[in-house]
Protein backbone atom coordinates (compact mmCIF):
# COMPACT_ATOMS: atom_id res chain seq x y z
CA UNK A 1 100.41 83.79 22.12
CA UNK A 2 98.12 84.55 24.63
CA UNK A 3 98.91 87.78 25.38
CA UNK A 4 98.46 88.44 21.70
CA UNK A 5 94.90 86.39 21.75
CA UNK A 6 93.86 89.03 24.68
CA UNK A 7 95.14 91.90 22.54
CA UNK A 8 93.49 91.07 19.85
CA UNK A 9 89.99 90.06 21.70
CA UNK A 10 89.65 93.41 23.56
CA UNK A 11 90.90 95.43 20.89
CA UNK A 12 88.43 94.57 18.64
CA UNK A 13 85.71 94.31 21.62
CA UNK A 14 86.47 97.81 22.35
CA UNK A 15 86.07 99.20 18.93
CA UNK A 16 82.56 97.05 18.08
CA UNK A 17 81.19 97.42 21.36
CA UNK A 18 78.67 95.49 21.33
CA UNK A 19 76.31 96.65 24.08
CA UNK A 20 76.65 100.42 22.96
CA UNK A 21 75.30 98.79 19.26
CA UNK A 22 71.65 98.19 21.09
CA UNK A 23 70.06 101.46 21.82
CA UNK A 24 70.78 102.39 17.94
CA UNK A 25 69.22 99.38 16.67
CA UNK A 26 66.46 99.21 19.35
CA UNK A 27 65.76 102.95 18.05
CA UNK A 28 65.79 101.87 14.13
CA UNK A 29 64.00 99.07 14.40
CA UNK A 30 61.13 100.55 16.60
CA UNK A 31 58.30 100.40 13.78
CA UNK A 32 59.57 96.47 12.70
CA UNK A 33 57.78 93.54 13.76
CA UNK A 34 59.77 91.19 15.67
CA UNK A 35 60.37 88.82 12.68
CA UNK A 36 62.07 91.79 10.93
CA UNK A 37 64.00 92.91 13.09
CA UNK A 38 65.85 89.73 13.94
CA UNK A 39 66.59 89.62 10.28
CA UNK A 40 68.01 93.72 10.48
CA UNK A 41 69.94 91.73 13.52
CA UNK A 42 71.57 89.01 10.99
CA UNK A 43 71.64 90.80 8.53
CA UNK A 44 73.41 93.73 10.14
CA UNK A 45 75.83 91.17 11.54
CA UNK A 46 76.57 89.32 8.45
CA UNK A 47 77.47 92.46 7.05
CA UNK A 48 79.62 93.71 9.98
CA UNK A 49 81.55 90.11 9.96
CA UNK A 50 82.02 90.39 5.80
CA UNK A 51 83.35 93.67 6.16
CA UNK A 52 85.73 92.95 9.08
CA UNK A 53 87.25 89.61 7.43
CA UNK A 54 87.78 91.71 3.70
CA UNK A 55 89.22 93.88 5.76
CA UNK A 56 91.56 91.49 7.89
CA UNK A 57 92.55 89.79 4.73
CA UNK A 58 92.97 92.11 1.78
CA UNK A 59 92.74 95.64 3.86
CA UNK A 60 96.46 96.46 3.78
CA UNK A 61 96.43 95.74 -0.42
CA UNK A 62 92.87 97.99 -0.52
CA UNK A 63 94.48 100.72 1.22
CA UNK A 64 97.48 100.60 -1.00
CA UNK A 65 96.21 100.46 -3.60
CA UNK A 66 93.16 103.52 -3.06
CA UNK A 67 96.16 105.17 -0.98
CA UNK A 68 93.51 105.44 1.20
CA UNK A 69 94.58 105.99 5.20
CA UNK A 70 93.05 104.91 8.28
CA UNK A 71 93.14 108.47 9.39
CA UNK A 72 90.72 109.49 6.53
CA UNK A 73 88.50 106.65 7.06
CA UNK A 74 88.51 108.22 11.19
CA UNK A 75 87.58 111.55 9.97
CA UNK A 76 84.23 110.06 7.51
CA UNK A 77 83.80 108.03 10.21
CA UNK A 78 83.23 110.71 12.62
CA UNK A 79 81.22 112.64 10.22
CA UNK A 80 78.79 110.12 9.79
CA UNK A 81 78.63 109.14 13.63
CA UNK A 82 77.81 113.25 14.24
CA UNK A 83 74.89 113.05 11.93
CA UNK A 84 73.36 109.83 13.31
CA UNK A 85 74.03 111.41 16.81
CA UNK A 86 72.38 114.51 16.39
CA UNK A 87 69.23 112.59 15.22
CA UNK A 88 69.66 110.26 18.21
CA UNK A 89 69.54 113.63 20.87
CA UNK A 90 66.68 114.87 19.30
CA UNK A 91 64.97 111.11 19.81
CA UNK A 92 64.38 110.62 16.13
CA UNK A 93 65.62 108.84 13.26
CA UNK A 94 65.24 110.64 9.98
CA UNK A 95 65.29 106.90 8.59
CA UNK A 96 62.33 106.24 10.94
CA UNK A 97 60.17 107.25 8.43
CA UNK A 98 59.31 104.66 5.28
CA UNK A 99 58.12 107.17 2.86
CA UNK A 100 57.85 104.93 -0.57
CA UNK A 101 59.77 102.39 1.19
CA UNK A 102 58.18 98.94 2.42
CA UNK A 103 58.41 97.79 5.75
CA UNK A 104 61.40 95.24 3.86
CA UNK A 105 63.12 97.61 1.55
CA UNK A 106 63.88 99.44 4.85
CA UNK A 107 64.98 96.68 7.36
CA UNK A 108 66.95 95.85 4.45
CA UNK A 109 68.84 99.24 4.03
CA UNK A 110 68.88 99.82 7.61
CA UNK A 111 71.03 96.45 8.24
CA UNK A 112 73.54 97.55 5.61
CA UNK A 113 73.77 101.41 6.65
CA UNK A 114 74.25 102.55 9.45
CA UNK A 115 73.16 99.06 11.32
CA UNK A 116 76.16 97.01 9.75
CA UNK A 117 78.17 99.97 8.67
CA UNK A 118 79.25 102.34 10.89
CA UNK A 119 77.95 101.22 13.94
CA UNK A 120 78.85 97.28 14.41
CA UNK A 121 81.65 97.48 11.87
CA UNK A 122 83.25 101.51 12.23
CA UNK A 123 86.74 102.76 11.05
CA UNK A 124 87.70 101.98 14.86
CA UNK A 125 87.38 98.48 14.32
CA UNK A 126 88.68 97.78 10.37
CA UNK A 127 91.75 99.46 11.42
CA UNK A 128 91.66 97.32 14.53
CA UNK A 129 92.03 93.98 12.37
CA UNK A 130 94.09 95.06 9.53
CA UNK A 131 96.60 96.48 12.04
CA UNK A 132 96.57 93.24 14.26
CA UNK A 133 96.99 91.17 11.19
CA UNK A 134 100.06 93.05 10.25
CA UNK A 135 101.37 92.67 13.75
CA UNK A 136 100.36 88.56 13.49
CA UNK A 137 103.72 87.31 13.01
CA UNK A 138 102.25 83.62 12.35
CA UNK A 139 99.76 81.71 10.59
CA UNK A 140 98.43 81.17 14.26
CA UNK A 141 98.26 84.78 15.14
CA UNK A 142 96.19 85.20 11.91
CA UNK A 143 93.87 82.97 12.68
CA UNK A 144 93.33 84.07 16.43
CA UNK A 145 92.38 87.69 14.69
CA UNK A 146 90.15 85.78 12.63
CA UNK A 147 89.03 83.80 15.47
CA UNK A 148 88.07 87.19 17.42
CA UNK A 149 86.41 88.55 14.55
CA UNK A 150 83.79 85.72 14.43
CA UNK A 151 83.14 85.16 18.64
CA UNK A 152 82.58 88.95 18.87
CA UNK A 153 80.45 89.44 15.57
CA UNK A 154 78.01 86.38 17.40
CA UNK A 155 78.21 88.35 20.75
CA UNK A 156 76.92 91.44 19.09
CA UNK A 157 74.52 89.79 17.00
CA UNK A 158 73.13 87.72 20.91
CA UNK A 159 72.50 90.64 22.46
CA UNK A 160 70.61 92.42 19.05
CA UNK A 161 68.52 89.47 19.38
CA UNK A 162 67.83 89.86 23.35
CA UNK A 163 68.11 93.68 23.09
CA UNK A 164 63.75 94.04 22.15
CA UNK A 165 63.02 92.32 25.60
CA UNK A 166 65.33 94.65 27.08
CA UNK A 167 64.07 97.75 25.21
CA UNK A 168 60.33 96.42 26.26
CA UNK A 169 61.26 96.50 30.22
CA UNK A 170 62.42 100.09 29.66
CA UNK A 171 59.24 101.32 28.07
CA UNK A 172 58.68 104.34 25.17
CA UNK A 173 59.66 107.09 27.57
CA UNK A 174 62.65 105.45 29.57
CA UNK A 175 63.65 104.29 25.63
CA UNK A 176 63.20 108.36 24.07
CA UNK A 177 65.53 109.45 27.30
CA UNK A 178 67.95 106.07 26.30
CA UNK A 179 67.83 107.14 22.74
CA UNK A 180 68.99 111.18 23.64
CA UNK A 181 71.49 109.32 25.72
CA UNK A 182 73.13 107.26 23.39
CA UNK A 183 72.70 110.66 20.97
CA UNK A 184 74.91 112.37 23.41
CA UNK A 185 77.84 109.17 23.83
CA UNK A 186 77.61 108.75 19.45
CA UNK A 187 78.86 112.41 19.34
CA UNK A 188 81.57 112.36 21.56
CA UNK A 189 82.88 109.59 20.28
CA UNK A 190 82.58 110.92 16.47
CA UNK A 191 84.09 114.28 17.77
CA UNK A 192 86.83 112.08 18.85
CA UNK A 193 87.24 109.70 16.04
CA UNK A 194 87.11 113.13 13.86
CA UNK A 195 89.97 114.85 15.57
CA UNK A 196 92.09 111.69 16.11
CA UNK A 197 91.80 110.92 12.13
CA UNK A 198 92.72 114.73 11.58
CA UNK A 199 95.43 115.75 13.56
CA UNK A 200 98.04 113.45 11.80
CA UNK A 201 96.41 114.85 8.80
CA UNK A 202 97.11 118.27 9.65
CA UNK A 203 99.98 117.70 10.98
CA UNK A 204 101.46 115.61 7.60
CA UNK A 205 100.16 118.71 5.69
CA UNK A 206 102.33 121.33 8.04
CA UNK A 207 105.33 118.83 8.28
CA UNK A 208 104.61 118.96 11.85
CA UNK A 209 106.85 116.30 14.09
């Protein structure tokens, strides 16, 4: 039981990461005051922690059902990280910019997408927690999933709410070269989640052992 507990605790640590979440959300949240961007930081989270348990619960039906694969959801994934990467590099955010927006209408999209979706809750992490609830072979092991899906989503959503102070410390120049930085890590990581989703793909489509 434990070792399952520490599977399913790192697993899903690993795939939410947490501390990799706070340069993007220190970068979208730049024109906010602080009042709004705590609630992009709940808001974000609440969405991330929906999203994970619909998953953990009904994800196995949802796929069914759509036919839908985790390797497809890997390769949208990936395209989606790539875009928000590139903007990172260049030290911009094309959603930076309010145009007709208010300062609200945007802290609320923000938290949604890409805040809450892809980056706190990615195709990493819902295939995380609907494969470890097919591997929970109890009503116990459930719940630890569950359990690890609620003490991570409140880590993640800590450190959001610390991450300003940080981000302040740093300064607009040591935050630009943090931004490019965290550009460069987003698109390795969707080149990888790209490639990982597509190779089965491929390799399905070829009858490829």
């Amino acid at each position: 039981m434990f070792e399952f507990a520490l599977l399913a605790f790192a697993s899903l640590f690993t795939m939410v990461n947490p501390i990799g979440v706070i340069p993007v959300y220190t970068a979208i949240t730049a024109n906010l005051t602080p009042q709004e961007s705590r609630k992009v930081a709940f808001k974000a989270a609440l969405t991330a922690f929906l999203i994970l348990m619909l998953f953990a619960l009904t994800g196995r039906f949802i796929f069914q059902f759509f036919g839908i694969s985790a390797n497809s959801l890997r390769v949208v994934g990936g395209v989606i990280f790539f875009i928000m990467g590139y903007e990172l590099l260049q030290a911009r955010l094309t959603r930076t910019q309010f145009d007709k927006e208010t300062p609200q209408e945007y802290a609320s999209d923000i938290a949604i997408t890409p805040l809450g979706i892809p980056v706190i809750c990615g195709p990493g992490a819902i295939a995380s927690v609907i494969i470890l609830m097919d591997q929970a072979k109890s009503t116990l092991e459930s719940g630890i999933v569950l359990g690890s899906i609620v003490v991570i989503i409140g880590m993640t959503h800590l450190l959001l709410l610390a991450s300003k102070q940080v981000m302040k410390l740093i300064g607009e120049n040591g935050n630009k070269v943090m931004m490019r930085l965290m550009g460069l890590i987003v698109m390795v990581i969707a080149v990888e989640f790209f490639f990982s989703g597509l190779k089965p793909i491929l390799r399905d489509i070829l009858m490829i052992q």
